[in-house]
N, C-alpha and C. Protein backbone atom coordinates (compact mmCIF):
# COMPACT_ATOMS: atom_id res chain seq x y z
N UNK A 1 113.78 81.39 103.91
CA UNK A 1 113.13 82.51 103.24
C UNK A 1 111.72 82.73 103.83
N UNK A 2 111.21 83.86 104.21
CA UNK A 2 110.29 84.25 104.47
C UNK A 2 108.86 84.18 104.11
N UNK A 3 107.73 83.12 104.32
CA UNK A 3 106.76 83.23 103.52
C UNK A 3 105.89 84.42 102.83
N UNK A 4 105.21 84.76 101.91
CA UNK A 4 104.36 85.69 101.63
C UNK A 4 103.62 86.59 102.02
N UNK A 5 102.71 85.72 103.19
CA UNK A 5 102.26 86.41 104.10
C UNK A 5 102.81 87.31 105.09
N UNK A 6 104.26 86.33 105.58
CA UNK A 6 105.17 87.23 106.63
C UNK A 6 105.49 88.62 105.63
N UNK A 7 106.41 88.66 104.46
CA UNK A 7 106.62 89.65 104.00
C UNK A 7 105.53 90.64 104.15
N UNK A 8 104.55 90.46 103.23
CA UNK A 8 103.35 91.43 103.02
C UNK A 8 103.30 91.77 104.98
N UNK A 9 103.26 90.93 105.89
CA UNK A 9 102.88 92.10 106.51
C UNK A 9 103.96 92.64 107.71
N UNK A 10 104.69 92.39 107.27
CA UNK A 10 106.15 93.24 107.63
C UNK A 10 106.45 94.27 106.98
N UNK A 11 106.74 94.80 105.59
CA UNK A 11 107.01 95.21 104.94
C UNK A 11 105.74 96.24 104.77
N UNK A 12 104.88 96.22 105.30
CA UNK A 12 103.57 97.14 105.65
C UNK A 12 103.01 97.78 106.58
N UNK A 13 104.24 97.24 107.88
CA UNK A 13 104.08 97.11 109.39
C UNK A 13 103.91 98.77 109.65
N UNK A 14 104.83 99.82 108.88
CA UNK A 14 104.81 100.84 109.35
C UNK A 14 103.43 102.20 108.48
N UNK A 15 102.79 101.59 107.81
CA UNK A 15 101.71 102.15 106.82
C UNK A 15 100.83 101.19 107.87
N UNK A 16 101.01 100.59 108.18
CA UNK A 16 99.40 99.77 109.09
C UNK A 16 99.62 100.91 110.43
N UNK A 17 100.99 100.71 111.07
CA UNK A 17 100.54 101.34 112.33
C UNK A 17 100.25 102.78 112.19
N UNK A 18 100.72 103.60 111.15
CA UNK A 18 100.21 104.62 110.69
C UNK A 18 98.76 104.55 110.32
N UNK A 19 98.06 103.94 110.02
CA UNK A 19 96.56 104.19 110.05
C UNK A 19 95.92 104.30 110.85
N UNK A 20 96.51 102.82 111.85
CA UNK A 20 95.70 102.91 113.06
C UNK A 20 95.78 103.60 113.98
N UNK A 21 96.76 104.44 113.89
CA UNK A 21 97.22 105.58 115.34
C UNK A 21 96.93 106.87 114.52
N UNK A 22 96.38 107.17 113.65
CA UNK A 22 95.83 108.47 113.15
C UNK A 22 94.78 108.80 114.13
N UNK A 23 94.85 110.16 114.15
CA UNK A 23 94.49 111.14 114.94
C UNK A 23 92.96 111.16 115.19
N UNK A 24 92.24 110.86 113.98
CA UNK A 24 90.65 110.96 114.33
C UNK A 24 90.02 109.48 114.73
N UNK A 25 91.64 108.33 114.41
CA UNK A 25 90.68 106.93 114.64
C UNK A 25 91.45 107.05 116.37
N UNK A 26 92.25 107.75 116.82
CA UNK A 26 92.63 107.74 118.24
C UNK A 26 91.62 108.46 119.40
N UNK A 27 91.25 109.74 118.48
CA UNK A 27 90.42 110.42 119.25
C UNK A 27 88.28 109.86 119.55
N UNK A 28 88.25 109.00 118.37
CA UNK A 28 87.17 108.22 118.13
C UNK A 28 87.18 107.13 119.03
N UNK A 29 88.38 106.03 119.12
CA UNK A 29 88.82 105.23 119.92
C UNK A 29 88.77 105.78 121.48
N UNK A 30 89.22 107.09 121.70
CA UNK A 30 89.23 107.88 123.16
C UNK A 30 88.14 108.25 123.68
N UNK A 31 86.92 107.61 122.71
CA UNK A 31 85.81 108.32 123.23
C UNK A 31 85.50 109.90 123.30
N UNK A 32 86.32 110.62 122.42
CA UNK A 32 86.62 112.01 122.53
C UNK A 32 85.49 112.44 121.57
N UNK A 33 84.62 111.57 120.44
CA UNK A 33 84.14 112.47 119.05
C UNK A 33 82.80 111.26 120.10
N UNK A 34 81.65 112.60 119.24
CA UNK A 34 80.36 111.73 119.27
C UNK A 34 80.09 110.79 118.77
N UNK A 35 78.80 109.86 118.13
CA UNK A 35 78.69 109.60 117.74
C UNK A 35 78.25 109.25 115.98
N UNK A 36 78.19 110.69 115.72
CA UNK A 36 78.45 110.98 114.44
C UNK A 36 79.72 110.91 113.58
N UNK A 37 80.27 111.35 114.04
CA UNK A 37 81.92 110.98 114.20
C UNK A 37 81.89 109.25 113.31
N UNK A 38 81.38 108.57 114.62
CA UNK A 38 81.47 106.94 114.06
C UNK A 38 80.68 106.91 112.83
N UNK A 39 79.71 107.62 113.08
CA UNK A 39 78.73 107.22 111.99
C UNK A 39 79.16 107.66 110.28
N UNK A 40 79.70 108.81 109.94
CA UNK A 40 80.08 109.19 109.12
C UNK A 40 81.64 107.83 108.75
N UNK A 41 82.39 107.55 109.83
CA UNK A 41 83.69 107.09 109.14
C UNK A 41 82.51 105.77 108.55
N UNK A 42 81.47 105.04 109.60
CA UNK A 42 80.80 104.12 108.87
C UNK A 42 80.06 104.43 107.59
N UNK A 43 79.57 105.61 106.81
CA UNK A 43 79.28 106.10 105.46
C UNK A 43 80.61 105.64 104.71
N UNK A 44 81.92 105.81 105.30
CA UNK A 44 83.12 105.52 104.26
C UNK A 44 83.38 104.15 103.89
N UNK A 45 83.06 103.26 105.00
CA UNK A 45 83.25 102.08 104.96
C UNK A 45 82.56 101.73 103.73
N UNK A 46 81.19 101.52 104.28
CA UNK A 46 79.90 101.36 102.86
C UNK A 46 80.90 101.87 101.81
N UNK A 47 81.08 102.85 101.13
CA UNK A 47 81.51 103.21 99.52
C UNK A 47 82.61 102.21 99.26
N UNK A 48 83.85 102.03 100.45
CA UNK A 48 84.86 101.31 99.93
C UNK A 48 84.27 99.50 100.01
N UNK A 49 83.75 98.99 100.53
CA UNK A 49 83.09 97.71 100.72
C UNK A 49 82.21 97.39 98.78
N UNK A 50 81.12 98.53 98.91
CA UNK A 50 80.69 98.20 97.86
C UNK A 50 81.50 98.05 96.88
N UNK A 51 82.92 98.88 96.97
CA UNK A 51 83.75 98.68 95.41
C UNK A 51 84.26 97.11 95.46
N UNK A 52 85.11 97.15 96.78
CA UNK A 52 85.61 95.68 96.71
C UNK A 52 84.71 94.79 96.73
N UNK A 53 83.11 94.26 97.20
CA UNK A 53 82.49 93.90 96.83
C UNK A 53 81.54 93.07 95.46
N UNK A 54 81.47 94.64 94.93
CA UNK A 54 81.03 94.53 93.41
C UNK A 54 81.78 94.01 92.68
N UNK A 55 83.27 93.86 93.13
CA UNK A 55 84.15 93.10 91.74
C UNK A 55 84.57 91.55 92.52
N UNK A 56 83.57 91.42 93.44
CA UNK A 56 84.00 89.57 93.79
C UNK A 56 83.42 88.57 93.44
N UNK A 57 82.16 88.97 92.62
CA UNK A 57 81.66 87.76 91.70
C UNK A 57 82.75 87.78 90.32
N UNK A 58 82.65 88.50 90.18
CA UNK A 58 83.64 88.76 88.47
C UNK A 58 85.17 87.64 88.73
N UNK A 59 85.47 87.79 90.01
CA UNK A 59 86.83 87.39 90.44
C UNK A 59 86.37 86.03 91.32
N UNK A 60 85.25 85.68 91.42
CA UNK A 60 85.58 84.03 92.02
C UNK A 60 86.12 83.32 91.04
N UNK A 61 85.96 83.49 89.63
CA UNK A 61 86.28 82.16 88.91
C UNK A 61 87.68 82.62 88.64
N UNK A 62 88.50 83.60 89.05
CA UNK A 62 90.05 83.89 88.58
C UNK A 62 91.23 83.22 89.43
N UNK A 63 91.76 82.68 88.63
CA UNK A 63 92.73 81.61 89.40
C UNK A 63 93.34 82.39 90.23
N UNK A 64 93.84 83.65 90.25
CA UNK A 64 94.64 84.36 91.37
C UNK A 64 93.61 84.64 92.24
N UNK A 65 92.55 85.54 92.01
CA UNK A 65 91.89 85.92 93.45
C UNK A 65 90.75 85.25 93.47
N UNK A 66 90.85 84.39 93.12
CA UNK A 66 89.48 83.49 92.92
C UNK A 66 89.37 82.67 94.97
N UNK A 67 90.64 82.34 94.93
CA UNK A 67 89.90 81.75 96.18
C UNK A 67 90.61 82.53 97.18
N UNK A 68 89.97 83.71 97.29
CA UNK A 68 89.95 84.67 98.34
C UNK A 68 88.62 85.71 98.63
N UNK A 69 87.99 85.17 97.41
CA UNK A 69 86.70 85.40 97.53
C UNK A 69 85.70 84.24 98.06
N UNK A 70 85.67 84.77 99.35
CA UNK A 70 84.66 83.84 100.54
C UNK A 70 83.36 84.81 101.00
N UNK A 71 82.32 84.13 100.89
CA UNK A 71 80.91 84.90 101.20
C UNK A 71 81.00 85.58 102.74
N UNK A 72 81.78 84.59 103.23
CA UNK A 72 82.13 84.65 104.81
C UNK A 72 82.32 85.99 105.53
N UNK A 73 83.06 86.42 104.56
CA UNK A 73 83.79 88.01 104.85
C UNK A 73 82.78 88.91 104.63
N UNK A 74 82.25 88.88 103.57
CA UNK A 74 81.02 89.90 102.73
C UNK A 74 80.59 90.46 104.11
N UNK A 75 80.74 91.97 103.85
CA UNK A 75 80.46 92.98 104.79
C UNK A 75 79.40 94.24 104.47
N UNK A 76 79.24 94.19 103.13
CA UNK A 76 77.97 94.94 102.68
C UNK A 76 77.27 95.43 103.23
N UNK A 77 76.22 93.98 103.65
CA UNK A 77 74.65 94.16 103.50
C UNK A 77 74.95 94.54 105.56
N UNK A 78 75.79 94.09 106.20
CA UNK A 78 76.05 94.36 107.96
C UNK A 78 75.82 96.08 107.73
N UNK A 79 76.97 96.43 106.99
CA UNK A 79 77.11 97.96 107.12
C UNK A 79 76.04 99.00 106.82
N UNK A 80 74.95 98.15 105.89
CA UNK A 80 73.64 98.49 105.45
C UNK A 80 72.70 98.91 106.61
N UNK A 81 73.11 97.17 107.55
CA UNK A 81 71.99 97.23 108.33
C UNK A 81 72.65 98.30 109.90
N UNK A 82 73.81 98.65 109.62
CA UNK A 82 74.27 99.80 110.47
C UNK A 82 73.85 101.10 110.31
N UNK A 83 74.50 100.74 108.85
CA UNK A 83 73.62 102.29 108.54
C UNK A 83 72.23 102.91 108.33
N UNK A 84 71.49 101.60 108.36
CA UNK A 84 70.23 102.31 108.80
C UNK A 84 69.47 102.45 110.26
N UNK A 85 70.56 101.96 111.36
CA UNK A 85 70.61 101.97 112.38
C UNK A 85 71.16 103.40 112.83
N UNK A 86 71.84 103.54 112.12
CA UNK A 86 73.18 104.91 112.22
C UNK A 86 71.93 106.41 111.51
N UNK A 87 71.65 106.16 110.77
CA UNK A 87 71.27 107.35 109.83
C UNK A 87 69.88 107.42 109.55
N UNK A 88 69.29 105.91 109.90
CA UNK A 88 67.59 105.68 109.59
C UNK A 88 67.64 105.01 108.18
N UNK A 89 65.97 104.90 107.64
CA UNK A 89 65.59 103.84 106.73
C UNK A 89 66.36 104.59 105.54
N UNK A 90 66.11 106.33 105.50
CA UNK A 90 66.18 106.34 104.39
C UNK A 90 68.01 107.00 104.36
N UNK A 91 69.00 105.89 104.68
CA UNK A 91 70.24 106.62 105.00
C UNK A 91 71.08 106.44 103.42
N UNK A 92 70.24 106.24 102.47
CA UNK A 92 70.99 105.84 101.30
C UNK A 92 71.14 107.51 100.70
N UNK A 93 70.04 108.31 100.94
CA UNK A 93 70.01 109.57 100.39
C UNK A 93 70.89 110.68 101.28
N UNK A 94 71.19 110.15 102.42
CA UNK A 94 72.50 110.80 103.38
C UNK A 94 73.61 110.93 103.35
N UNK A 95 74.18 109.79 102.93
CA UNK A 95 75.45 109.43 103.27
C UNK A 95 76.14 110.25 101.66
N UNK A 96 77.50 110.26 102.10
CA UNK A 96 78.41 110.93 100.72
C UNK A 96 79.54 110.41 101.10
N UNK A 97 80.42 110.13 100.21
CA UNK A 97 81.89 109.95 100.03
C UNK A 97 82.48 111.08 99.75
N UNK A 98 83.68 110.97 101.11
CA UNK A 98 84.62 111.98 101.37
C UNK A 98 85.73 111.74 99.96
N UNK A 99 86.47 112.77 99.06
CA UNK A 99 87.10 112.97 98.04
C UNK A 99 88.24 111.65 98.48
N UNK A 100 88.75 111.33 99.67
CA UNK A 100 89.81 111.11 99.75
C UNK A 100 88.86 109.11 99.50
N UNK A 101 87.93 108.95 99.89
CA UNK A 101 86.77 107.80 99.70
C UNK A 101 87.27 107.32 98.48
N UNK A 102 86.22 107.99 97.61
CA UNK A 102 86.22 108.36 96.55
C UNK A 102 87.50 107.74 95.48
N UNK A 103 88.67 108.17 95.63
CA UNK A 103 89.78 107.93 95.41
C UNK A 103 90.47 106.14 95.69
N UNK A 104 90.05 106.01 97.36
CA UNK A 104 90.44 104.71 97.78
C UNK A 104 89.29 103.92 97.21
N UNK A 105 87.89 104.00 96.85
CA UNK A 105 86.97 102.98 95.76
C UNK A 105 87.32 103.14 94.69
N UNK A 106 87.56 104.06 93.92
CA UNK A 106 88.18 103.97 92.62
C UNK A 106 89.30 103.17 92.26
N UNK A 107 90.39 103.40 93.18
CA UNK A 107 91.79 102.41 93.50
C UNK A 107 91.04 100.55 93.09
N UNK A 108 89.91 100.57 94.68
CA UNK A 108 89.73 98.84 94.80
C UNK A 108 89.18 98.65 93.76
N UNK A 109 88.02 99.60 92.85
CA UNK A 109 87.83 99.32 91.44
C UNK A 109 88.30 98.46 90.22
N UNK A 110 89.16 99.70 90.04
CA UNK A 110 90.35 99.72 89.49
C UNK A 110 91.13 98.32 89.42
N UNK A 111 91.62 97.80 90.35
CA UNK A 111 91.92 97.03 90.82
C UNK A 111 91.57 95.52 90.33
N UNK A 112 90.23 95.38 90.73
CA UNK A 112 88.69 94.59 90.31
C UNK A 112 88.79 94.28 89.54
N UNK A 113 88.51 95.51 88.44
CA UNK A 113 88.95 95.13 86.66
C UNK A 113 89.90 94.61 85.98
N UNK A 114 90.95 94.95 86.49
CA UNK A 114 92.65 94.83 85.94
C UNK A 114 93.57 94.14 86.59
N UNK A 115 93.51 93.80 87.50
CA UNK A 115 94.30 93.64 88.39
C UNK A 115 94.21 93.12 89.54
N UNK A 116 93.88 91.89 89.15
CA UNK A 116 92.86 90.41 90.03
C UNK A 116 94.37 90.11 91.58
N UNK A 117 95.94 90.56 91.06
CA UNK A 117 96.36 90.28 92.44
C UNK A 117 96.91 91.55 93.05
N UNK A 118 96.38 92.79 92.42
CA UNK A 118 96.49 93.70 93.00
C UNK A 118 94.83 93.88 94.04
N UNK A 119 93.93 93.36 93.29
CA UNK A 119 93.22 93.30 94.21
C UNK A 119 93.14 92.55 95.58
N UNK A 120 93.76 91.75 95.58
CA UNK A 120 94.29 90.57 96.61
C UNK A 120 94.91 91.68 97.69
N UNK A 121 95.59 93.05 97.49
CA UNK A 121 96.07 93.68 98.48
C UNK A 121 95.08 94.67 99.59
N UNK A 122 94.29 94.88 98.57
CA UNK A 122 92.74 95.36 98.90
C UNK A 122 91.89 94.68 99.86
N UNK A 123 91.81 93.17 99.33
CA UNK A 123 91.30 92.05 100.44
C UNK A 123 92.00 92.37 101.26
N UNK A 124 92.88 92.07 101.27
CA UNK A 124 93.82 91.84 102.97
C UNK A 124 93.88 92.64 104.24
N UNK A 125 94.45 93.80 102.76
CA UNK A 125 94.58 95.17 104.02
C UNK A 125 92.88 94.82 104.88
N UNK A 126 91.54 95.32 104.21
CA UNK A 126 90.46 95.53 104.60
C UNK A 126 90.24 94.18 105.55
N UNK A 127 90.13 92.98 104.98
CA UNK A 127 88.98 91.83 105.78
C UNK A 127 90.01 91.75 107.06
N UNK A 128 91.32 91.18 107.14
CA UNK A 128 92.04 90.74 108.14
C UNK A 128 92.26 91.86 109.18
N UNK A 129 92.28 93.05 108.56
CA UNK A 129 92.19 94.32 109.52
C UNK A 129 90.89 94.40 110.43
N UNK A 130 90.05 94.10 109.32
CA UNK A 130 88.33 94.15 110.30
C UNK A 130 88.45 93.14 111.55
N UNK A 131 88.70 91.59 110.83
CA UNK A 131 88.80 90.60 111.78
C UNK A 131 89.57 90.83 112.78
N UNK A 132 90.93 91.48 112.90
CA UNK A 132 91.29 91.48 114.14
C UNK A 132 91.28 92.93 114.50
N UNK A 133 91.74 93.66 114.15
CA UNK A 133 91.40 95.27 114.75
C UNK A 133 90.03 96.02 115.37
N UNK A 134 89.51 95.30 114.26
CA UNK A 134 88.23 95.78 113.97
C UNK A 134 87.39 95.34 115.45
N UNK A 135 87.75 94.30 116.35
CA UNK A 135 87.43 94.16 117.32
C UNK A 135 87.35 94.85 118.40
N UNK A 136 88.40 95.56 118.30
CA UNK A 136 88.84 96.69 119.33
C UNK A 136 87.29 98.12 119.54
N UNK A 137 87.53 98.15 117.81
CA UNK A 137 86.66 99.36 117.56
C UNK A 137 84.79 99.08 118.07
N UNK A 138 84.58 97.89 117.75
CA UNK A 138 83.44 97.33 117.70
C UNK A 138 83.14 97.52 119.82
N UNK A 139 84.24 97.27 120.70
CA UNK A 139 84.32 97.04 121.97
C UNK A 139 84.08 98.42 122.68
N UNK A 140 84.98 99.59 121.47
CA UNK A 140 84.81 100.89 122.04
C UNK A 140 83.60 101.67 121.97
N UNK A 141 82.79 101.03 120.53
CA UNK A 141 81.77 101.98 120.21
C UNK A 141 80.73 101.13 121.00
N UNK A 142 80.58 99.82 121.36
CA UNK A 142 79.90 99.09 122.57
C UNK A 142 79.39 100.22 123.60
N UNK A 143 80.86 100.60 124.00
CA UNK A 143 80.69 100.74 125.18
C UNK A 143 80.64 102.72 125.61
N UNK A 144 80.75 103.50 123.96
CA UNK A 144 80.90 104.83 124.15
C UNK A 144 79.46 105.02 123.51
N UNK A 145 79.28 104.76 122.63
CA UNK A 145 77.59 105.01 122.50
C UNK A 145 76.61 104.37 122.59
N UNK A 146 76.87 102.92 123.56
CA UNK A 146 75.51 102.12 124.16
C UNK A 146 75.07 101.38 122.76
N UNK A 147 75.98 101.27 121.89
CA UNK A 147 75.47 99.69 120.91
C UNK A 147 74.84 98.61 121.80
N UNK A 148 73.78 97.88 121.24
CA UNK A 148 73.54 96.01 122.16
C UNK A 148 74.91 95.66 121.65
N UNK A 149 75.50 94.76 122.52
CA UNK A 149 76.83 93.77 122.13
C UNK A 149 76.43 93.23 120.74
N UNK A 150 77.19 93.37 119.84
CA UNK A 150 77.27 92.84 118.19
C UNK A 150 76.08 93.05 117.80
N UNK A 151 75.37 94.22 118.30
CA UNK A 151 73.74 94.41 117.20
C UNK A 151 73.92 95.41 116.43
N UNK A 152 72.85 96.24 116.20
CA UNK A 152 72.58 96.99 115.06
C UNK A 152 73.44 98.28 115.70
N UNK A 153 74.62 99.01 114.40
CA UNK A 153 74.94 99.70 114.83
C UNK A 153 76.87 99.51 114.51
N UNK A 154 76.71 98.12 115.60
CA UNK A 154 78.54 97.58 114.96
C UNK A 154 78.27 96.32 114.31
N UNK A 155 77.47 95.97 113.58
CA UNK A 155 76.81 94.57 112.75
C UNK A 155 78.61 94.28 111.77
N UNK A 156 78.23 95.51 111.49
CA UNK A 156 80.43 95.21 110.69
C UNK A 156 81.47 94.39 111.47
N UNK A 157 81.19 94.55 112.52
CA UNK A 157 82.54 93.86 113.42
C UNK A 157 82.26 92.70 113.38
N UNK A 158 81.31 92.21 113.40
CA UNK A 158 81.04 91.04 113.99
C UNK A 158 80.39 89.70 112.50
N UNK A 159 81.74 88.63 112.59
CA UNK A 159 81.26 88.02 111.32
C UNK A 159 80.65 87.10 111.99
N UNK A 160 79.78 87.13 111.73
CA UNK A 160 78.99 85.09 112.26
C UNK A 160 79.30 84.53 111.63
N UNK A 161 79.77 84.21 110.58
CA UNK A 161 80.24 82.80 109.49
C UNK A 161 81.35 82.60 109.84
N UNK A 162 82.17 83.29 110.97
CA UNK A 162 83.53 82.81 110.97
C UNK A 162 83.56 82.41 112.43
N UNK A 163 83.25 81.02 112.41
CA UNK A 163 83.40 80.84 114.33
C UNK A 163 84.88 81.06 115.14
N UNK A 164 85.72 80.72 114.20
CA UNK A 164 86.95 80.97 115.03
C UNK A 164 88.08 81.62 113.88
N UNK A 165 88.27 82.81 114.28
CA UNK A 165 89.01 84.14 113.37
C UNK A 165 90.45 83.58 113.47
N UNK A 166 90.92 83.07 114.62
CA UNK A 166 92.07 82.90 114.55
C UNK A 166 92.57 81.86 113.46
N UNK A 167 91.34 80.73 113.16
CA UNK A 167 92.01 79.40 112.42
C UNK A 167 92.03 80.03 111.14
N UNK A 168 90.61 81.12 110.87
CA UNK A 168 90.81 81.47 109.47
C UNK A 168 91.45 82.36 108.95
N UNK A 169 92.09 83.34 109.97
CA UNK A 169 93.38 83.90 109.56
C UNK A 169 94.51 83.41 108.82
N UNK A 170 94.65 81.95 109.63
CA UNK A 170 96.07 80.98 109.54
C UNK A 170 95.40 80.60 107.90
N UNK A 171 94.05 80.09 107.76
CA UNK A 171 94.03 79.50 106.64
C UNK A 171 94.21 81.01 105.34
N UNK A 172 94.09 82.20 105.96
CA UNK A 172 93.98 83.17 104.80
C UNK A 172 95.36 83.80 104.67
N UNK A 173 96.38 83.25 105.42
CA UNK A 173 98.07 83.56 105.50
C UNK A 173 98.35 82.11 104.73
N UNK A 174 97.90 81.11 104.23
CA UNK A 174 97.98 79.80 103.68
C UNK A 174 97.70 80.16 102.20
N UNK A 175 96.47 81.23 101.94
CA UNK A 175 96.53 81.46 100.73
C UNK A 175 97.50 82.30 100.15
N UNK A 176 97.85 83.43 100.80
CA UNK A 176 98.73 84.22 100.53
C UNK A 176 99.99 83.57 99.95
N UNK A 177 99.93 82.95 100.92
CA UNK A 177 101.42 82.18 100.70
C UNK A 177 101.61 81.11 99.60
N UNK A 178 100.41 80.44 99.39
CA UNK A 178 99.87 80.34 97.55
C UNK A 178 99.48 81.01 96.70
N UNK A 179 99.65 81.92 96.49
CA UNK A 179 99.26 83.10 95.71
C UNK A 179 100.06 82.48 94.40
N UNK A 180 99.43 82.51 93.62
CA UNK A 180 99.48 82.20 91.70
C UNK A 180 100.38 83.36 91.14
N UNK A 181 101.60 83.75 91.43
CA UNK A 181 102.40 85.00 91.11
C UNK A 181 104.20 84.90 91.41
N UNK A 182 104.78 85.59 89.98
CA UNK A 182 106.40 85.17 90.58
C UNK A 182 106.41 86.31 91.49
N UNK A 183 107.82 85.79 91.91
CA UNK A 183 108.21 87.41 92.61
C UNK A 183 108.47 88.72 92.33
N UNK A 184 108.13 89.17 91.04
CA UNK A 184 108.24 90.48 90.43
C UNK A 184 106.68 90.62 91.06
N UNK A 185 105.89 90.33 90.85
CA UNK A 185 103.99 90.11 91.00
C UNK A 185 103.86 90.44 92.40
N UNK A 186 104.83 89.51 92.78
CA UNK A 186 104.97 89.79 94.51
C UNK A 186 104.96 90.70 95.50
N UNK A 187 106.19 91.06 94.30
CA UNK A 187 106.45 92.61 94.76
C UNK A 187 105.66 93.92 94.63
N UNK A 188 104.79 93.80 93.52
CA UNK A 188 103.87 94.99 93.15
C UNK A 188 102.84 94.80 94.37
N UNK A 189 102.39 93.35 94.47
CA UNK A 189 101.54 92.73 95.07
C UNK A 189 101.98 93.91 96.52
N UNK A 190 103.23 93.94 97.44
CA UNK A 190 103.28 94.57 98.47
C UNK A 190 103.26 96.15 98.26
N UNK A 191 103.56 96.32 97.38
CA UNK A 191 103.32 97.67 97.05
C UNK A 191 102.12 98.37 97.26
N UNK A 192 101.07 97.88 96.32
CA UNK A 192 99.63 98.15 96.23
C UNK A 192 99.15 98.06 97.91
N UNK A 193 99.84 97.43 99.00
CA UNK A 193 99.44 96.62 100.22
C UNK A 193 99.41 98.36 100.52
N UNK A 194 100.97 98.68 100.61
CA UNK A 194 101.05 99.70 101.28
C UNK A 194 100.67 101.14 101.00
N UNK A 195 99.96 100.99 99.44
CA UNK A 195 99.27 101.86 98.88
C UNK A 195 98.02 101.84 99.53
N UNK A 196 97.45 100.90 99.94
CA UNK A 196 95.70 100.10 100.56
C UNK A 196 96.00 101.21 101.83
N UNK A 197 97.07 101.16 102.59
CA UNK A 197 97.27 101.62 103.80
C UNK A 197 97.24 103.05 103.60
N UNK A 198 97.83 103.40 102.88
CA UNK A 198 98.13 104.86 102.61
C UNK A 198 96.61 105.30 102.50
N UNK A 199 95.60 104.73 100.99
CA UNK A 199 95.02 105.46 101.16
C UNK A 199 93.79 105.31 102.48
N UNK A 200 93.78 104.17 103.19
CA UNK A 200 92.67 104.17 103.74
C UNK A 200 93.58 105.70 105.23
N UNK A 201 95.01 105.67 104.97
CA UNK A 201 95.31 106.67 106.36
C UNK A 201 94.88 108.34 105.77
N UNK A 202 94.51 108.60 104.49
CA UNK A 202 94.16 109.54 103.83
C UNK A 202 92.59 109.60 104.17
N UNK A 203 92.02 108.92 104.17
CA UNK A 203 90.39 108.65 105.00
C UNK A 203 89.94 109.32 106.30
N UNK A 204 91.33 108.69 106.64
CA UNK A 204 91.26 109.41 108.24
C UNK A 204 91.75 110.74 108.68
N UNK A 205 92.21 111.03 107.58
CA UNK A 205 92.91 112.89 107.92
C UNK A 205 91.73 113.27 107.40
N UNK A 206 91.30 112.93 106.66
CA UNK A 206 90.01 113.40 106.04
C UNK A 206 88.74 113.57 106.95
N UNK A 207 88.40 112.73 107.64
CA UNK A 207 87.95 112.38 108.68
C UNK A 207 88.18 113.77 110.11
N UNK A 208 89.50 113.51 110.02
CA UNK A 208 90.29 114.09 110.94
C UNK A 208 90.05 115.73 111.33
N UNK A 209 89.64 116.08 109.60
CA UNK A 209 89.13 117.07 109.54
C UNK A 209 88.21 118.33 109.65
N UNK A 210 87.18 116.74 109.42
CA UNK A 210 85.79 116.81 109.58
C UNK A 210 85.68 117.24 110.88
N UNK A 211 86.02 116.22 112.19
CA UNK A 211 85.88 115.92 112.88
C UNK A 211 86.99 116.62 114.02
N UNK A 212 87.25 117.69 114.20
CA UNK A 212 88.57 118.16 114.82
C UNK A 212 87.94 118.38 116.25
N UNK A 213 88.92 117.57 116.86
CA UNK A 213 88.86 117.87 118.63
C UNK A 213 88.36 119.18 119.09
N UNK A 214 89.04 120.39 118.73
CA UNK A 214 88.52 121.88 118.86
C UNK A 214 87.21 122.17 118.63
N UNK A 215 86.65 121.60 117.78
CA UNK A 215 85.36 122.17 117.26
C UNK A 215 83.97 122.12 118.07
């Protein structure tokens, strides 16, 4: 039988590659959009971070998502120091959440409050996506709008508390696969996964929009 982890991300395989091959993160990736472009999808990041964020003290002491809350990951205060790299000091009075945002923080909210292993789908999709995808993006915007390597700007990509991503992957497919839940739980548990996917691919049409090749 298949461990936890394998399911969840099999059973998600086609809502993941659908995010990542959306149209404004391909054309962003192509070097095709400026740098505003990046900068705005980084305004989206910030709103959805702070939600999942704000509900991970509440949830260290919860036996289900309690130990999946690691300081390690905390991506906040990076995206802060991007965005005031991105937008200037005063980028708090700039930035806005796109409706479709909006919707996906309300979700990880949501979530936060009620629903300590639905939030667990929220973690996943987001941190393990950053850790390994997220590399890619961090390499492109390096090298399309003259970031310093891992400085101000792609501070998100880059975790320093995690010296080696690969071991702590294995150890964060170890929790999964302990996860405090029968298999009815399980199952919602993948659900919500591929809901995480959906809405963050709703971000990017959104995005997509904003941001249209033609314009």
């Amino acid at each position: 039988m298949d461990s936890f982890s394998t399911v969840i991300r099999t059973a998600s395989h086609e809502e993941h590659v659908q995010a990542e091959t959306s149209t404004f993160m391909s054309d962003m990736l192509g070097g095709m959009l400026g740098v505003d472009a990046y900068a705005r999808y980084t305004e989206q990041l910030w709103f959805v971070y702070e939600a999942l964020e704000a509900g991970a003290e509440r949830l260290a002491s919860d036996p289900v998502a309690g130990p999946f809350i690691q300081p390690e990951l905390f991506r906040q205060a990076s995206l802060e120091r991007d965005l005031a790299h991105l937008r200037g000091p005063r980028w708090r009075s700039r930035v806005s959440a796109l409706p479709a945002t909006e919707a996906y923080a309300e979700r990880v909210r949501e979530c936060a409050r009620q629903w300590p292993a639905g939030y667990i789908a929220h973690h996943y999709t987001r941190y393990l996506g950053d850790l390994s995808g997220g590399q890619i993006i961090r390499d492109k915007a390096e090298k399309t709008w003259g970031f310093a390597r891992k400085g101000d700007g792609v501070r998100f990509y880059v975790f320093e508390q995690i010296s080696n991503p690969a071991a702590f992957k294995r150890s964060y497919r170890e929790l999964l696969d302990a996860v405090r839940a029968d298999d009815l739980e399980k199952q919602r548990v993948v659900a919500e996964c591929k809901r995480a996917f959906a809405l963050n691919t709703a971000v990017f049409r959104a995005l997509g929009e904003e941001f249209p090749l033609s314009a």
